[in-house]
Structures are given as structure tokens and as C-alpha cells.
PDB file of N, CA and C in Angstrom:
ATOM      1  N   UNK A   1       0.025  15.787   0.615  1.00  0.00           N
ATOM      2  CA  UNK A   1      -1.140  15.267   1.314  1.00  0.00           C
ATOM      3  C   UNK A   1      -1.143  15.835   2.731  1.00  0.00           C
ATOM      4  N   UNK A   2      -2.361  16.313   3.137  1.00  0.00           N
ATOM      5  CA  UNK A   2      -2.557  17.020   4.394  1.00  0.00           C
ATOM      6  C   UNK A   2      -2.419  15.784   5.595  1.00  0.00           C
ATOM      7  N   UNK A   3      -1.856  16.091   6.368  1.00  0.00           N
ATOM      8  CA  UNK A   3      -1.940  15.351   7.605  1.00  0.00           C
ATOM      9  C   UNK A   3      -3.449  15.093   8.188  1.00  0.00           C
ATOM     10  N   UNK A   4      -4.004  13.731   8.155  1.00  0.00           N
ATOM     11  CA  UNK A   4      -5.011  13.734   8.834  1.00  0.00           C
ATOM     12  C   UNK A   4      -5.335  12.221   9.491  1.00  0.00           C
ATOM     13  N   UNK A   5      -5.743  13.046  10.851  1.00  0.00           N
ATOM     14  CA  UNK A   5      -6.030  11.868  12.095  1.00  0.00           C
ATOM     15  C   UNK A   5      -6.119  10.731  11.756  1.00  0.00           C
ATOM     16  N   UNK A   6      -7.454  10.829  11.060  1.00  0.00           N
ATOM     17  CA  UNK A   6      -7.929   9.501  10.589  1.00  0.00           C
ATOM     18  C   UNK A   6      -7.221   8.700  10.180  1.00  0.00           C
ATOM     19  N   UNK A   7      -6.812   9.136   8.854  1.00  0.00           N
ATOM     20  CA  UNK A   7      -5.525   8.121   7.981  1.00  0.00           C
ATOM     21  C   UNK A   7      -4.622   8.328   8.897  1.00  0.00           C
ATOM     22  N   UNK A   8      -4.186   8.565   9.648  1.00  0.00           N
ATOM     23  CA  UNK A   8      -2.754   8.631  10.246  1.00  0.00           C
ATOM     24  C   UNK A   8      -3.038   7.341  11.179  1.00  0.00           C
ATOM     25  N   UNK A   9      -3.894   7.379  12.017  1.00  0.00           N
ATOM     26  CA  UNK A   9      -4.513   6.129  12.654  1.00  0.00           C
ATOM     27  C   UNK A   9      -5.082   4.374  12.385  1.00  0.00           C
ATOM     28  N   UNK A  10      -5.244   5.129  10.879  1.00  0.00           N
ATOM     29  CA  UNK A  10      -5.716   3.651  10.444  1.00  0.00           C
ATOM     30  C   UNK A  10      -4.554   3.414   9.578  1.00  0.00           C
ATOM     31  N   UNK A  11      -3.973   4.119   9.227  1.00  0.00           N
ATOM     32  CA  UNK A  11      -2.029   3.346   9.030  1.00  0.00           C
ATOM     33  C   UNK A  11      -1.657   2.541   9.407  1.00  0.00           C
ATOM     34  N   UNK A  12      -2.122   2.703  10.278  1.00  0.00           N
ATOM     35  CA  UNK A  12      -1.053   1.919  12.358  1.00  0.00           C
ATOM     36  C   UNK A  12      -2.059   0.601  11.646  1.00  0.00           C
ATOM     37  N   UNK A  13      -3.271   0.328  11.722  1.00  0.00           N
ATOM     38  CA  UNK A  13      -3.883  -0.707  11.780  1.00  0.00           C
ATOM     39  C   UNK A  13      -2.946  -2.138  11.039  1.00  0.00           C
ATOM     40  N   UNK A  14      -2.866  -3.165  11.536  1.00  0.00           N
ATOM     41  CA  UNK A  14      -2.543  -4.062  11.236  1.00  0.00           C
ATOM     42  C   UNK A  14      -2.866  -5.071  10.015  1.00  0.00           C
ATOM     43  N   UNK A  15      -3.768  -4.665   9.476  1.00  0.00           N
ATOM     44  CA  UNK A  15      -4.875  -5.010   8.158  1.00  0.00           C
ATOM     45  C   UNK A  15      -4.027  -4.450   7.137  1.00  0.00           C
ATOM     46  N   UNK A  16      -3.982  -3.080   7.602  1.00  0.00           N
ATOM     47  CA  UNK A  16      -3.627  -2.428   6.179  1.00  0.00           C
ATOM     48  C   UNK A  16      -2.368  -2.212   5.631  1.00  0.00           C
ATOM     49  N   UNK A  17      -1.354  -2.813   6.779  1.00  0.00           N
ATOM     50  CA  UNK A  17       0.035  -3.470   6.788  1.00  0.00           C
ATOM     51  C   UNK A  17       0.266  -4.468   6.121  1.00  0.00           C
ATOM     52  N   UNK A  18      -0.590  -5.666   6.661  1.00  0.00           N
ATOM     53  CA  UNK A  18      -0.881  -6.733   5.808  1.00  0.00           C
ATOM     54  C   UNK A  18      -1.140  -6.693   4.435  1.00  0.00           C
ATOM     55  N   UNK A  19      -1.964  -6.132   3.997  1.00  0.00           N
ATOM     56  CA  UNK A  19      -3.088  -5.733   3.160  1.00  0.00           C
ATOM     57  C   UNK A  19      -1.694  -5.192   1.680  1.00  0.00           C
ATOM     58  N   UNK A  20      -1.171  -4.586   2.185  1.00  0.00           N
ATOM     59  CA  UNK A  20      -0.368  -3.394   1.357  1.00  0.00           C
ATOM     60  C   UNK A  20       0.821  -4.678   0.889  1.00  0.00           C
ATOM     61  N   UNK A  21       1.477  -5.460   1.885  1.00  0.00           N
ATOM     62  CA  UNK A  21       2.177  -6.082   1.576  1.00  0.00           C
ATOM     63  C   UNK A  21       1.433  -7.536   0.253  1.00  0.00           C
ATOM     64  N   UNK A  22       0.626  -7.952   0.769  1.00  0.00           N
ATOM     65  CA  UNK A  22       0.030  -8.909  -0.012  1.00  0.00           C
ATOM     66  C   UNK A  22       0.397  -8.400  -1.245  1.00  0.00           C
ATOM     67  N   UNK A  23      -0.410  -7.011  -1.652  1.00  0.00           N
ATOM     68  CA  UNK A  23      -0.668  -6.119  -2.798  1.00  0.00           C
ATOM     69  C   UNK A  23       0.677  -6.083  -3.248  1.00  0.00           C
ATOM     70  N   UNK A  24       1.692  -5.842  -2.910  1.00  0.00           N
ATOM     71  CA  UNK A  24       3.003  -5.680  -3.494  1.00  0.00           C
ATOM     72  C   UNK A  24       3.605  -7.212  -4.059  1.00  0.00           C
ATOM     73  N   UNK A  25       3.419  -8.177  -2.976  1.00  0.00           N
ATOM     74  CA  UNK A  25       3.954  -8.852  -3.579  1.00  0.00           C
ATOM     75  C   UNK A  25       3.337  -9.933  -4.779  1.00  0.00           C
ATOM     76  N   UNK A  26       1.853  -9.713  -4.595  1.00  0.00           N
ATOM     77  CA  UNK A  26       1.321  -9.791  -5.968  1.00  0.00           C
ATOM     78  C   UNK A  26       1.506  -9.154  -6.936  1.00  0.00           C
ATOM     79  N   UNK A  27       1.568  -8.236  -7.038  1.00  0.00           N
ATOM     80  CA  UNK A  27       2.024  -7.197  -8.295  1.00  0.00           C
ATOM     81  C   UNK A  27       3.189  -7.752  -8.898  1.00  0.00           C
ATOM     82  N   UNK A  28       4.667  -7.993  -7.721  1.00  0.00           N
ATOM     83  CA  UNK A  28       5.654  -8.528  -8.304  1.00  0.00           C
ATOM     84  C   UNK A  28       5.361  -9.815  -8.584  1.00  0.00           C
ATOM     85  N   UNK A  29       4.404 -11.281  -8.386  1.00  0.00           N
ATOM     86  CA  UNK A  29       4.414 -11.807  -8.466  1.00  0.00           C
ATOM     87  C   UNK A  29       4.222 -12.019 -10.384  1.00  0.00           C
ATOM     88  N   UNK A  30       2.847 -11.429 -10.371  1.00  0.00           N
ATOM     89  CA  UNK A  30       2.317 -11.509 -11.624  1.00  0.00           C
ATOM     90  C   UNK A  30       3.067 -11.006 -12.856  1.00  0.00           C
ATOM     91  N   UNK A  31       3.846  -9.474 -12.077  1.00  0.00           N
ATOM     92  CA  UNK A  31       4.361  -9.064 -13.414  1.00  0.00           C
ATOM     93  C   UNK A  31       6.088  -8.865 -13.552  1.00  0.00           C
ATOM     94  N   UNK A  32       6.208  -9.531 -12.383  1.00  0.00           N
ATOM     95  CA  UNK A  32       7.986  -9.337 -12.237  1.00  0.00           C
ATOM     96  C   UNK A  32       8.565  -8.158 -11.661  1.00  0.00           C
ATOM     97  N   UNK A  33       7.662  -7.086 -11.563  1.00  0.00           N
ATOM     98  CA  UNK A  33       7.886  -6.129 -11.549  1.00  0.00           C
ATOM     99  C   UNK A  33       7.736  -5.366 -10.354  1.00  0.00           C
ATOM    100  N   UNK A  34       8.283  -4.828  -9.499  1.00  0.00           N
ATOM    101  CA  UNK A  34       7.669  -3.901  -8.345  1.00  0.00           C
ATOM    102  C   UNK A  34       6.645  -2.685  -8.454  1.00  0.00           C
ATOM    103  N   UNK A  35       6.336  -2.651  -7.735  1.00  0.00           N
ATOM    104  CA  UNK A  35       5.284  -1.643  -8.049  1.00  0.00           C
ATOM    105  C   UNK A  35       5.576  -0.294  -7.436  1.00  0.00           C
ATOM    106  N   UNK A  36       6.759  -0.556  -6.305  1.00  0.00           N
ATOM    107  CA  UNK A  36       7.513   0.777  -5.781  1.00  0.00           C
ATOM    108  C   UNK A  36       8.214  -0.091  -5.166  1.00  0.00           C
ATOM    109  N   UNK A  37       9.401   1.164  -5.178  1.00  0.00           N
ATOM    110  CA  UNK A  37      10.709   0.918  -4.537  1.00  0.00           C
ATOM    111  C   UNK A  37      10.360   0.374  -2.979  1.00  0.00           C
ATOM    112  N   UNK A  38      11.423  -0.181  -2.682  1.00  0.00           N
ATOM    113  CA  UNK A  38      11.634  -0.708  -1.335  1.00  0.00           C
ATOM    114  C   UNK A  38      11.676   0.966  -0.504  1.00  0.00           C
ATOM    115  N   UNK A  39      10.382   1.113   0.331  1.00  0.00           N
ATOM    116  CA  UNK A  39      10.184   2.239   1.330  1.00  0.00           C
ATOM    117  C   UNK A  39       9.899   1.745   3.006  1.00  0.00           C
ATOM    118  N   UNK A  40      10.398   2.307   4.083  1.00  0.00           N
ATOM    119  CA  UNK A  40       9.930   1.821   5.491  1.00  0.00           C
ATOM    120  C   UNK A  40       8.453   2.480   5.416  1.00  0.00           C
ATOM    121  N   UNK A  41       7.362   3.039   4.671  1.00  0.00           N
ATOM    122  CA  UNK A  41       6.515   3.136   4.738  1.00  0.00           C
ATOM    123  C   UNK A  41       5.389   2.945   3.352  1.00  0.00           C
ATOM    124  N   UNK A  42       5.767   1.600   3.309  1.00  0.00           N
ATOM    125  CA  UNK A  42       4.732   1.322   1.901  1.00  0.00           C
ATOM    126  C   UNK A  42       3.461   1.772   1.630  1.00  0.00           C
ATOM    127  N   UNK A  43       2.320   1.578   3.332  1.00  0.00           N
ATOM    128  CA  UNK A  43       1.519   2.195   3.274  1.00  0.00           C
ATOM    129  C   UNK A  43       0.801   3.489   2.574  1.00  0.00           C
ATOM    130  N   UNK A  44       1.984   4.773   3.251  1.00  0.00           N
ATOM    131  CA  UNK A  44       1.707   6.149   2.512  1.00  0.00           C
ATOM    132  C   UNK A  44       2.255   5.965   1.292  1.00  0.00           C
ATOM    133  N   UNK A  45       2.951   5.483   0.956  1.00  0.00           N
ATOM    134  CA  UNK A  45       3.699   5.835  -0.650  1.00  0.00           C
ATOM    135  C   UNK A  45       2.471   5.054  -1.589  1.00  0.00           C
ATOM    136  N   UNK A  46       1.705   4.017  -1.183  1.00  0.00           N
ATOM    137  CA  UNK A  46       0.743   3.989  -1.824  1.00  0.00           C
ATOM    138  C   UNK A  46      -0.392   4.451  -2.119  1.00  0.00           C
ATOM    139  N   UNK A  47      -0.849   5.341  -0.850  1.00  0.00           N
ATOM    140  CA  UNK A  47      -1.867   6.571  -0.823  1.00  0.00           C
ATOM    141  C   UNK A  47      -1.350   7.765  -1.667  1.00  0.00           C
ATOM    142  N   UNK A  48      -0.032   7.518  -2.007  1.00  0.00           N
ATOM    143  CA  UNK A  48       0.577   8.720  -2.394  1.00  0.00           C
ATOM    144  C   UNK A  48       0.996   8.870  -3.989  1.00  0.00           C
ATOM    145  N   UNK A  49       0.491   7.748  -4.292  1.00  0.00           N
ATOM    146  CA  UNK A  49       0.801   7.312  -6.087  1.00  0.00           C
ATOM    147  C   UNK A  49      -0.264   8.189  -6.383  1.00  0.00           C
ATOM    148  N   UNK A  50       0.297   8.411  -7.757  1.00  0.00           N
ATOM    149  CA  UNK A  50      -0.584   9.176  -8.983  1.00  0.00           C
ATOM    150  C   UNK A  50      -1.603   8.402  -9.541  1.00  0.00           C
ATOM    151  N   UNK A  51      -1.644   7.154  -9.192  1.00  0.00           N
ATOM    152  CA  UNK A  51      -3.115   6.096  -9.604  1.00  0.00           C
ATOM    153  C   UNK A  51      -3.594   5.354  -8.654  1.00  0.00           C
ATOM    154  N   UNK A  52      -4.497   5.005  -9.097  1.00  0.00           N
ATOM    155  CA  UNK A  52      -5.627   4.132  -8.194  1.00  0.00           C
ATOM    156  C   UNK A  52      -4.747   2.156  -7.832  1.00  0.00           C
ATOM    157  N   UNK A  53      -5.013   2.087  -6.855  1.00  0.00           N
ATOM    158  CA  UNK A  53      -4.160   0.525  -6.077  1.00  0.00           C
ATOM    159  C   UNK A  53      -5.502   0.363  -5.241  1.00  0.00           C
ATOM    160  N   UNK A  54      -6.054  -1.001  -6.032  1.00  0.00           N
ATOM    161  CA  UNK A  54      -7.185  -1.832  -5.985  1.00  0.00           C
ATOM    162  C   UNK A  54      -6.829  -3.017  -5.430  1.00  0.00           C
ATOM    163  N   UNK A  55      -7.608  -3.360  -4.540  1.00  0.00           N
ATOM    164  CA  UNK A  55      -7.551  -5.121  -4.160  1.00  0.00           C
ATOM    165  C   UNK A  55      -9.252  -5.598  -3.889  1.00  0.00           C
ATOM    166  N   UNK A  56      -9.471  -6.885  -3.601  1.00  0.00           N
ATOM    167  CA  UNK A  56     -10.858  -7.339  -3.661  1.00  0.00           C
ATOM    168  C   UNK A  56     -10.293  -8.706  -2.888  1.00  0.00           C
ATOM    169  N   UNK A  57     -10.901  -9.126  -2.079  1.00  0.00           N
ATOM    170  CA  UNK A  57     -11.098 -10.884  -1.824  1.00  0.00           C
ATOM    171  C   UNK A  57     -11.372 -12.111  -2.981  1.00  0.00           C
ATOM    172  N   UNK A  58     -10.182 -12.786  -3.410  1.00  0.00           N
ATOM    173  CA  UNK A  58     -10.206 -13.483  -4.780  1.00  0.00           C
ATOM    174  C   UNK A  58     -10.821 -14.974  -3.808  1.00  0.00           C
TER     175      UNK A  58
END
């Protein structure tokens, strides 16, 4: 993945910190299962999967 501003900036954002963590630990919640290894940057490793990582306001 090319380095770019944008995403590199809205990384940092505090939402999508949040956001990423929720997502993980729902995933393990529901299915026991992690959805990726323990990384200091969950963020990119999830931009960085081979599939699509969906969330919505339940």
C-alpha cells in the first residue's frame, strides 16, 4: 500500500482508534475468535487485509 497523506492522517484520528478496537473486540466477542493477531497498529493491518471489515451503528 502506497503511502498516502490522507490515510496516514486520518489514522491518527481518534474515531478510528476507537472504531477498530470496538470492531475487534466484537468479532472476538461473537465468534471466539480474533480477527488478527495482537499488532501496535491494528488500524493499518486492517486496511491491509485481503477482505472487506464492515461496521454500521447497531
Amino acid at each position: 500500500m502506497q503511502n498516502n497523506p490522507f490515510l496516514t492522517a486520518y489514522r491518527q484520528a481518534d474515531f478510528l482508534q476507537r472504531q477498530t478496537q470496538l470492531l475487534l473486540q466484537s468479532y472476538q466477542h461473537w465468534t471466539g475468535q480474533r480477527l488478527i493477531s495482537d499488532t501496535d497498529d491494528a488500524v493499518q493491518t486492517l486496511m491491509q487485509l485481503p477482505f472487506a471489515v464492515a461496521s454500521h451503528q447497531a
